[in-house]
C-alpha atoms as a PDB file:
ATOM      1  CA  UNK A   1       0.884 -19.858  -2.643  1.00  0.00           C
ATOM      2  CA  UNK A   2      -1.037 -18.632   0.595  1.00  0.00           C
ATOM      3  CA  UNK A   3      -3.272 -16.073   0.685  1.00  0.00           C
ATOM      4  CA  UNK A   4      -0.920 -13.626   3.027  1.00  0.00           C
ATOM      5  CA  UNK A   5       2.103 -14.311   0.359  1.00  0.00           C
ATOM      6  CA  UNK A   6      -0.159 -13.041  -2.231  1.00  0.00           C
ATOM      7  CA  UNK A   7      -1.202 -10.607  -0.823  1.00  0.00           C
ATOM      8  CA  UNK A   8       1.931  -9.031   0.240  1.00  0.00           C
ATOM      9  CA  UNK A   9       3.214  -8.257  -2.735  1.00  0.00           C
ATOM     10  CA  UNK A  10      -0.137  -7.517  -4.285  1.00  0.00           C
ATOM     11  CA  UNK A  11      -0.501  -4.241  -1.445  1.00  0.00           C
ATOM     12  CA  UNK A  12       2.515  -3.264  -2.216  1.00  0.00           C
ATOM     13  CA  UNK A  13       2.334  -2.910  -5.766  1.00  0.00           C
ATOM     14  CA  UNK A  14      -1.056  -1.191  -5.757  1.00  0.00           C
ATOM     15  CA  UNK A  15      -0.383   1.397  -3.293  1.00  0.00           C
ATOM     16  CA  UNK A  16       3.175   2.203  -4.985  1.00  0.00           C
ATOM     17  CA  UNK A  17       1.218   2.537  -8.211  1.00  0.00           C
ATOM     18  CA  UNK A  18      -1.406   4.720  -6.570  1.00  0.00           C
ATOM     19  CA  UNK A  19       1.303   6.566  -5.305  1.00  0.00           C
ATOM     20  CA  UNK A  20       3.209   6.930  -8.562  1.00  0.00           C
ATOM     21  CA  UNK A  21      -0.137   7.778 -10.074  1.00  0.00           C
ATOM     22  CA  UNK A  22      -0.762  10.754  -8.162  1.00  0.00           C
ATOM     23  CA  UNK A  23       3.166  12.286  -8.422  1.00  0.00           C
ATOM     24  CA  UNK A  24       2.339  12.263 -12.294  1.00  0.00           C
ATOM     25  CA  UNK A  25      -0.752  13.860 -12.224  1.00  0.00           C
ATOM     26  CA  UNK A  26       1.134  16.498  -9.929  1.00  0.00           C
ATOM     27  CA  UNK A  27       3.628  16.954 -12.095  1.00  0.00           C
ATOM     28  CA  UNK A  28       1.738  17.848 -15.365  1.00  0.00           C
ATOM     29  CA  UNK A  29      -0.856  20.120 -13.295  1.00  0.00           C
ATOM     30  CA  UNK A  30       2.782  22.142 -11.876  1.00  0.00           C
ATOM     31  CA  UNK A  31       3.493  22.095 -15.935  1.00  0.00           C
ATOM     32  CA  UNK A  32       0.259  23.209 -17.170  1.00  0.00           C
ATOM     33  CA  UNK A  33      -0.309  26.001 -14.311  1.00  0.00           C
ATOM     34  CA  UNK A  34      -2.573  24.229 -12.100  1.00  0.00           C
ATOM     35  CA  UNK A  35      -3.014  23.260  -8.713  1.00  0.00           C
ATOM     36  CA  UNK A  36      -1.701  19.947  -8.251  1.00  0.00           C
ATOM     37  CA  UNK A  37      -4.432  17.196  -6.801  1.00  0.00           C
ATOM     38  CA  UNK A  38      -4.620  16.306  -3.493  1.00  0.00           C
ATOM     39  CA  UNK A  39      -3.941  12.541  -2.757  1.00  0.00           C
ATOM     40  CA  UNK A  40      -7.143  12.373  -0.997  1.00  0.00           C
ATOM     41  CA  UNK A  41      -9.555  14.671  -1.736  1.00  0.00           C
ATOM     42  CA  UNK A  42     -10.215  17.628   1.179  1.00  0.00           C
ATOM     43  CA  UNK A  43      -7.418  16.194   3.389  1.00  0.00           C
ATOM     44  CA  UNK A  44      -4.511  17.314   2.838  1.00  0.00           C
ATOM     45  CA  UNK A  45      -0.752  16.185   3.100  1.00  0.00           C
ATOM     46  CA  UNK A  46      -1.923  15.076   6.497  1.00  0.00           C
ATOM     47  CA  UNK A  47      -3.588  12.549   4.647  1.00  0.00           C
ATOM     48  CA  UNK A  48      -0.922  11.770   2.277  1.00  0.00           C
ATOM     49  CA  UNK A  49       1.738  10.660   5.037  1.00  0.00           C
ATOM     50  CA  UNK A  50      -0.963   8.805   7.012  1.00  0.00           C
ATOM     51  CA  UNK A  51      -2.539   6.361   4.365  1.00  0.00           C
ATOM     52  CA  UNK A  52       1.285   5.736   3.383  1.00  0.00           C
ATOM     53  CA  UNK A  53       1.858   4.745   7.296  1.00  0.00           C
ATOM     54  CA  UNK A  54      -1.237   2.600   7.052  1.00  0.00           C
ATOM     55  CA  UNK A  55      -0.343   0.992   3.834  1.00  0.00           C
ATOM     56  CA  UNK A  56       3.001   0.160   5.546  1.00  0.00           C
ATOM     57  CA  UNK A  57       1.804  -1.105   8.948  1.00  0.00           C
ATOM     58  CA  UNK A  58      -0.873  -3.165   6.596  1.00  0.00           C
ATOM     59  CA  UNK A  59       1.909  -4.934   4.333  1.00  0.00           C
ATOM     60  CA  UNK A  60       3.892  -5.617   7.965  1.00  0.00           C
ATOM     61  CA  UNK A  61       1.115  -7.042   9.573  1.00  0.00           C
ATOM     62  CA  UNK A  62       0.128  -9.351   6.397  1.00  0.00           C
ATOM     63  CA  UNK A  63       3.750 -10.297   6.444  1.00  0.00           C
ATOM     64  CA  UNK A  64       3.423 -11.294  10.226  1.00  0.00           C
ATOM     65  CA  UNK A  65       0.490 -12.811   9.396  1.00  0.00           C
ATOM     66  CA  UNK A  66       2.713 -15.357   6.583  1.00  0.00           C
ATOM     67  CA  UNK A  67       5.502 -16.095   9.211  1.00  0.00           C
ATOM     68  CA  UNK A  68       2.482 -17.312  11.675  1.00  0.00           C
ATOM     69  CA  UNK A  69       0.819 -19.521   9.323  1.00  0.00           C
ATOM     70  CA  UNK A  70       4.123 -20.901   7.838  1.00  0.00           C
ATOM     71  CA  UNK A  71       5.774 -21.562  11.155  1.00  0.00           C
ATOM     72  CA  UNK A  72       2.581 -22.553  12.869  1.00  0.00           C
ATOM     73  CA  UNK A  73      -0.668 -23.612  11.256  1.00  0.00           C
ATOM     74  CA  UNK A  74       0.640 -25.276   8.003  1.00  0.00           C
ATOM     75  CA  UNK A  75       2.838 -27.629   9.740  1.00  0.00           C
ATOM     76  CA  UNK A  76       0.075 -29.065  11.675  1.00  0.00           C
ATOM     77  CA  UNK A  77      -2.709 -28.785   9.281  1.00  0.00           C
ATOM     78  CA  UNK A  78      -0.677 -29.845   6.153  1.00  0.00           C
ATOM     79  CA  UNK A  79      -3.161 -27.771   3.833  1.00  0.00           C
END
C-alpha cells in the first residue's frame, strides 16, 4: 500500500477520534457542573470549525495526492 492510501484513512480516523474524544469529555463536564473544554485551548469554537475544515481539505488533498500517483507516477516507475 502507498504512503497517501495509508495515510488517508489513518487522518481520518485520528481526527474523528480526537473529535469524539473531546464531545465525551464535554459531556461529563455538562454532567458534573463544569465548564465543558475547549477543543483547542484559548480559541474558541472558531477554532473548533476551522481545524475540522483543515482536517477535511488535508484528507482531500492526500486523496488527490493517491489518484496522481496511481494514474501517473506508478505506471511509469513500476515501484
Amino acid at each position: 500500500m502507498c504512503m497517501f492510501c495509508t495515510a488517508v484513512p489513518m487522518t481520518a480516523s485520528l481526527s474523528i477520534a480526537a473529535h469524539a474524544n473531546w464531545k465525551a469529555k464535554c459531556k461529563e463536564a455538562k454532567a458534573a457542573g463544569k465548564t465543558p473544554p475547549e477543543f483547542i485551548p484559548t480559541m474558541g469554537e472558531i477554532a473548533t470549525s476551522a481545524v475540522g475544515a483543515v482536517l477535511g481539505m488535508f484528507v482531500v488533498f492526500l486523496v488527490i495526492g493517491a489518484i496522481v500517483y496511481h494514474t501517473t507516477i506508478l505506471p511509469k516507475t513500476g515501484v
